[in-house]
Protein backbone atom coordinates (compact mmCIF):
# COMPACT_ATOMS: atom_id res chain seq x y z
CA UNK A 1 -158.02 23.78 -69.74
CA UNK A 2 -160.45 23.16 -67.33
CA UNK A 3 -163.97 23.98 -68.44
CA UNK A 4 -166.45 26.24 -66.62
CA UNK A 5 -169.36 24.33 -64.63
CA UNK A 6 -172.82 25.15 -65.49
CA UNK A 7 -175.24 24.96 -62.45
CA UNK A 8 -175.89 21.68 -60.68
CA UNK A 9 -178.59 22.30 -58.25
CA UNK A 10 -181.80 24.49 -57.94
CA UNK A 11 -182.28 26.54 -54.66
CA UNK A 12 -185.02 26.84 -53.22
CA UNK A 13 -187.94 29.18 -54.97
CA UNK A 14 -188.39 32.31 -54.59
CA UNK A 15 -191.90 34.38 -54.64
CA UNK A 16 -191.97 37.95 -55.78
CA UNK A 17 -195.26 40.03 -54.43
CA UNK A 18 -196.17 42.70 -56.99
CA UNK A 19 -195.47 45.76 -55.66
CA UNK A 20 -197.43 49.17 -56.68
CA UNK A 21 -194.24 50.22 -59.02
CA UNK A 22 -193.58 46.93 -60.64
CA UNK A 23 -196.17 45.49 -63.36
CA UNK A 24 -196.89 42.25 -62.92
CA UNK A 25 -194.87 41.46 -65.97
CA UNK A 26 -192.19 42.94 -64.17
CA UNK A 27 -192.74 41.08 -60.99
CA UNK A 28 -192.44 38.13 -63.10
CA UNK A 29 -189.36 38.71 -64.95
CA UNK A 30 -187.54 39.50 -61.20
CA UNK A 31 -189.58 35.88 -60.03
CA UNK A 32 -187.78 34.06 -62.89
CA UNK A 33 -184.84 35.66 -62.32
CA UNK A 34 -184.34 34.89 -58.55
CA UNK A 35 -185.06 31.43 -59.22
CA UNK A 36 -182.94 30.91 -62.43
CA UNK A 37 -179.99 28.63 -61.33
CA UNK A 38 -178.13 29.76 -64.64
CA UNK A 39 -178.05 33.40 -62.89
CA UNK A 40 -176.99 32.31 -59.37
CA UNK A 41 -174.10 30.44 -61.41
CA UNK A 42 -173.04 33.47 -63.60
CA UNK A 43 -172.75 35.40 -60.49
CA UNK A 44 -171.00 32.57 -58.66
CA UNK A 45 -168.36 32.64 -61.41
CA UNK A 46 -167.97 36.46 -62.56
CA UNK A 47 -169.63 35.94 -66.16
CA UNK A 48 -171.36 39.02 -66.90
CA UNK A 49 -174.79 37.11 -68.02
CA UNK A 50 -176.24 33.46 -67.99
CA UNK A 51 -175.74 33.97 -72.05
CA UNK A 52 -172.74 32.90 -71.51
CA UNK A 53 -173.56 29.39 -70.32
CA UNK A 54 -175.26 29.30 -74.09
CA UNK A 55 -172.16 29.85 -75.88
CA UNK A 56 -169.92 27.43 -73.37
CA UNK A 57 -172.50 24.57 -74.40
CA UNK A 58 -172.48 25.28 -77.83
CA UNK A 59 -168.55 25.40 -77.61
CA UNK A 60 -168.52 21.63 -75.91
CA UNK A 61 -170.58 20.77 -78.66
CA UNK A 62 -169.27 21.80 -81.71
CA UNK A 63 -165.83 22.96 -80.92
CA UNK A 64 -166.04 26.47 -82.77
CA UNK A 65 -163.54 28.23 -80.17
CA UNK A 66 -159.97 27.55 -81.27
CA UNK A 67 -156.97 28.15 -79.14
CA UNK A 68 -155.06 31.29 -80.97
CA UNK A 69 -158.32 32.36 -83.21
CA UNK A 70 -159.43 35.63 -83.89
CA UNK A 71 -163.18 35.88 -82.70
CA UNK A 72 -165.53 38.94 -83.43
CA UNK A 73 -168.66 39.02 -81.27
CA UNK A 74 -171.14 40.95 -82.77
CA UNK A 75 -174.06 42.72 -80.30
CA UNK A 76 -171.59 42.05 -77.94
CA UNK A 77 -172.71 43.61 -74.52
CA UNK A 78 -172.99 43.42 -71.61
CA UNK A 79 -169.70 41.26 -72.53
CA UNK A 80 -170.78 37.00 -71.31
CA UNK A 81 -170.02 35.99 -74.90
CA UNK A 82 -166.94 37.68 -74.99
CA UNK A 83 -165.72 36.08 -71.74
CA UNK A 84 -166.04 33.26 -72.56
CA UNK A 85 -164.05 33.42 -76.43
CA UNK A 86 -161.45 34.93 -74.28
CA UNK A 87 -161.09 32.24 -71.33
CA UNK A 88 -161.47 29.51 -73.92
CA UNK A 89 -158.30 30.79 -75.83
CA UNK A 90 -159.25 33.07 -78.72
CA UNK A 91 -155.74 34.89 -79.19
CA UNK A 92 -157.83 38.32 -80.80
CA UNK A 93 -161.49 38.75 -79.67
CA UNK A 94 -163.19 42.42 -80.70
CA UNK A 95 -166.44 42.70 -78.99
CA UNK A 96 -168.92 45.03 -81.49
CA UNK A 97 -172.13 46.99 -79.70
CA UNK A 98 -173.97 49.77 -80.49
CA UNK A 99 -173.84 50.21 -76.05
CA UNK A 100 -170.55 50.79 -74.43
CA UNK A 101 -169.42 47.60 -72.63
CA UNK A 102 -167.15 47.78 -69.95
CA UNK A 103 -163.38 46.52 -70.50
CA UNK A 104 -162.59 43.05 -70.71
CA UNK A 105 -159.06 41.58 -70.35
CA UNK A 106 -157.95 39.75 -73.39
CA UNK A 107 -160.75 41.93 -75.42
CA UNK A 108 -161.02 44.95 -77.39
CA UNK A 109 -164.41 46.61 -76.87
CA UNK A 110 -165.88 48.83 -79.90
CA UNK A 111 -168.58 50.64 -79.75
CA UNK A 112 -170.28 51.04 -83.16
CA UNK A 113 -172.89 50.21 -85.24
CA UNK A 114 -171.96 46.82 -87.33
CA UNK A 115 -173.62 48.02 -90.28
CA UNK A 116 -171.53 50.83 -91.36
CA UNK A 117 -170.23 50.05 -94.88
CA UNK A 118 -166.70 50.30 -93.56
CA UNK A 119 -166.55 48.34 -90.55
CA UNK A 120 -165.66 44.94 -92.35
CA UNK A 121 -162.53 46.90 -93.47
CA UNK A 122 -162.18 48.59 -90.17
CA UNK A 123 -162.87 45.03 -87.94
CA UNK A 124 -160.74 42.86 -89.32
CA UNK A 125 -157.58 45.31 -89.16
CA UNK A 126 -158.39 45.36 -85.34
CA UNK A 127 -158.97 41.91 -84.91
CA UNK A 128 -155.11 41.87 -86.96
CA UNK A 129 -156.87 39.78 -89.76
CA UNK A 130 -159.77 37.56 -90.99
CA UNK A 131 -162.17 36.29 -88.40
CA UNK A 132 -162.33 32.53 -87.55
CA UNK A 133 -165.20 32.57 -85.40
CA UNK A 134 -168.16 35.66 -86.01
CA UNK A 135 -170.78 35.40 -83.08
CA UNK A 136 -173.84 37.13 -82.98
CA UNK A 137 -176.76 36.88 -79.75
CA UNK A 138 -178.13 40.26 -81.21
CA UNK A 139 -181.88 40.11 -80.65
CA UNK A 140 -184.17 43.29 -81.33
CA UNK A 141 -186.58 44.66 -78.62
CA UNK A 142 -189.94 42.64 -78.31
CA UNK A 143 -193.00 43.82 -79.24
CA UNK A 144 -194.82 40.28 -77.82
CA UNK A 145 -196.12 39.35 -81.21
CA UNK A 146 -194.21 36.17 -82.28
CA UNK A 147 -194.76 36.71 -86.09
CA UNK A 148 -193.49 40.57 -85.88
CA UNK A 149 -190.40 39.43 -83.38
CA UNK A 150 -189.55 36.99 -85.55
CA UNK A 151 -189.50 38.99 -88.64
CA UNK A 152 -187.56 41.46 -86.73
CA UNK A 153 -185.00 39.12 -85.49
CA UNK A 154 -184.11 36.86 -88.29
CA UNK A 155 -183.35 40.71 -90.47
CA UNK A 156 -181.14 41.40 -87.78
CA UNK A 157 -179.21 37.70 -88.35
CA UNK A 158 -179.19 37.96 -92.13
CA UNK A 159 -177.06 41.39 -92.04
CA UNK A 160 -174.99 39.33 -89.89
CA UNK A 161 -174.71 36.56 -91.86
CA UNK A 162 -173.66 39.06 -94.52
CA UNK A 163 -171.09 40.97 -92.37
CA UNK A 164 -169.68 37.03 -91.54
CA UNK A 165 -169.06 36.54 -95.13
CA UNK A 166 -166.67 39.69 -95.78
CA UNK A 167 -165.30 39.27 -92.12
CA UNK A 168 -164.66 35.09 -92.11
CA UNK A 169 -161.34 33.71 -93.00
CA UNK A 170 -161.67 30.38 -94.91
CA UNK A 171 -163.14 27.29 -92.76
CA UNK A 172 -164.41 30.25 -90.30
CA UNK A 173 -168.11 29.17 -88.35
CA UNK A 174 -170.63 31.68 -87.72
CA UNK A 175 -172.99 31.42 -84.41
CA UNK A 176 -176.14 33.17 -84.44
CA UNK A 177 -179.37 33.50 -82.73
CA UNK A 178 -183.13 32.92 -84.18
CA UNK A 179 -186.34 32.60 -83.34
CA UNK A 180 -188.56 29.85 -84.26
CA UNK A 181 -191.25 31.19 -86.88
CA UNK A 182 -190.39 29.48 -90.36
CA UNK A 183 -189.18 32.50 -92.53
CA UNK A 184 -185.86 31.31 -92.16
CA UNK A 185 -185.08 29.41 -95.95
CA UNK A 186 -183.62 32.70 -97.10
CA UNK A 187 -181.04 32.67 -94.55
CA UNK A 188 -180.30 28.79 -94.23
CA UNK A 189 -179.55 29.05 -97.90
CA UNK A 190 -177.82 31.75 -97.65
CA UNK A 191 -175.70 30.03 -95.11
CA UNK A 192 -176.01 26.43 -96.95
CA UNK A 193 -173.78 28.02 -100.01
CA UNK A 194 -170.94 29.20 -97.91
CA UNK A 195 -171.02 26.96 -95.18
CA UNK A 196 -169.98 22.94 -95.28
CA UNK A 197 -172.77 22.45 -92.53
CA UNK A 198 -175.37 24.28 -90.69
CA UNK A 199 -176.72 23.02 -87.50
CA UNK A 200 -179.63 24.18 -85.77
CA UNK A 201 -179.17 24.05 -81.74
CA UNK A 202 -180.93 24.97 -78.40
CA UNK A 203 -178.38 24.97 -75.72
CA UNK A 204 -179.50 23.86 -72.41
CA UNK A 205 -179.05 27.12 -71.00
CA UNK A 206 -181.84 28.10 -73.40
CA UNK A 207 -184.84 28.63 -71.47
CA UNK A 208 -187.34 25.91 -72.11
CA UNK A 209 -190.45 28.21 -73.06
CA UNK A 210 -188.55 30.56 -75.21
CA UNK A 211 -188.68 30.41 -79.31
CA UNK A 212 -184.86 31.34 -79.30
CA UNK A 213 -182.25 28.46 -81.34
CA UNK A 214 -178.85 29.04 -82.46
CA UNK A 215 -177.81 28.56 -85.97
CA UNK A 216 -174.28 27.14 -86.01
CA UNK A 217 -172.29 27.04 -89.54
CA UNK A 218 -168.97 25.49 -89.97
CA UNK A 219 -166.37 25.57 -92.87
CA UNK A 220 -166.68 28.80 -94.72
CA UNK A 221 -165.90 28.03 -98.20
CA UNK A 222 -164.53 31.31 -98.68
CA UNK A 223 -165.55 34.79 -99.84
CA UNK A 224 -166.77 34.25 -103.72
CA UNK A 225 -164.93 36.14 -106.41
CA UNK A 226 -165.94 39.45 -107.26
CA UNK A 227 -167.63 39.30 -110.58
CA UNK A 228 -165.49 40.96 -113.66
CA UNK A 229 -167.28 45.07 -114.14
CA UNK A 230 -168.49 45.52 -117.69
CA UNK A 231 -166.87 48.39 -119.55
């Protein structure tokens, strides 16, 4: 299958004045924006976000979309990720958010909170059976203090990491998002006990200035035994 192009060429930049309703941080968001060639390309080819250039490199990298494999993509919305699992062959993709996203061919689209005690039960029976791929590019709101954002994020990717380990069918890979802050150990090893490897990644989609890399762990050993109950 042919793959999709990323963008090739920058256009020409583009200045934003600040007007009297836009902050400046605003203004520069829209700036940035306007002169991201990752947007023009989503646009140019109907995915939903530039996230979904991130998950197509991370795909031509470490091959973690299989052609008839169930996907579950977790923070789902607006839907890039989701695209993409679908185009690239996933036979069952369920898209998870706690925002409605709209319909995607080839998709189911849930809208529900990931952490509910029975929604490993309830996914997998949707998705017709254990996951082989669990994505996550969940990130919380900022607050713009790295040490709080990061705290916040990487508590957000250890439920998933949790939720991947009832949901993942043996040699599943989990993909997940983190920020750069070094309170990670409890998570890699987490990961490093169920996983055969664990990567660390920064697509090149990935803008240059943010903290953001992708965790990437491949060949779920398998769901440990549930330990005998005493009497």
């Amino acid at each position: 299958m042919k793959r999709p192009a990323g963008p090739t060429t920058r256009g020409l930049s583009v200045s934003v004045k600040t007007a009297k309703s836009r902050s400046p941080a605003s203004t520069r968001w829209l700036a940035r924006q306007l002169n991201d060639p990752y947007v023009a390309a989503a646009k140019q080819q109907g995915w939903r976000s530039r996230a979904a250039f991130k998950l197509i490199e991370l795909d031509d990298r470490f091959h973690l979309i299989k052609r008839g494999s169930r996907v579950l993509d977790l923070g789902a919305a607006p839907g890039g990720w989701t695209q993409v699992a679908v185009k690239r062959g996933a036979a069952s993709v369920l898209a998870v958010d706690l925002l409605p996203i709209d319909p995607i061919q080839g998709a189911t689209m849930l809208q529900a909170d990931f952490t509910d005690p029975e929604m490993p039960a309830k996914l997998t029976a949707l998705l017709g059976g254990q996951a082989d791929l669990v994505l996550s590019d969940m990130a919380p709101n900022t607050t713009g203090h790295g040490a709080t954002d990061h705290l916040r994020i990487m508590g957000l990717t250890e439920m998933a990491v949790d939720f991947a380990v009832y949901v993942l069918s043996p040699g599943g890979a989990f993909v997940a998002k983190v920020f750069q802050g070094g309170s990670e150990k409890t998570m890699l090893d987490t990961l490093k006990r169920h996983f055969a490897q664990v990567k660390h990644a920064k697509p090149p989609a990935s803008r240059k200035e943010s903290s953001e890399l992708y965790v990437v762990a491949m060949g779920f050993k398998g769901r440990p035994p549930a330990a005998p109950q005493s009497a």
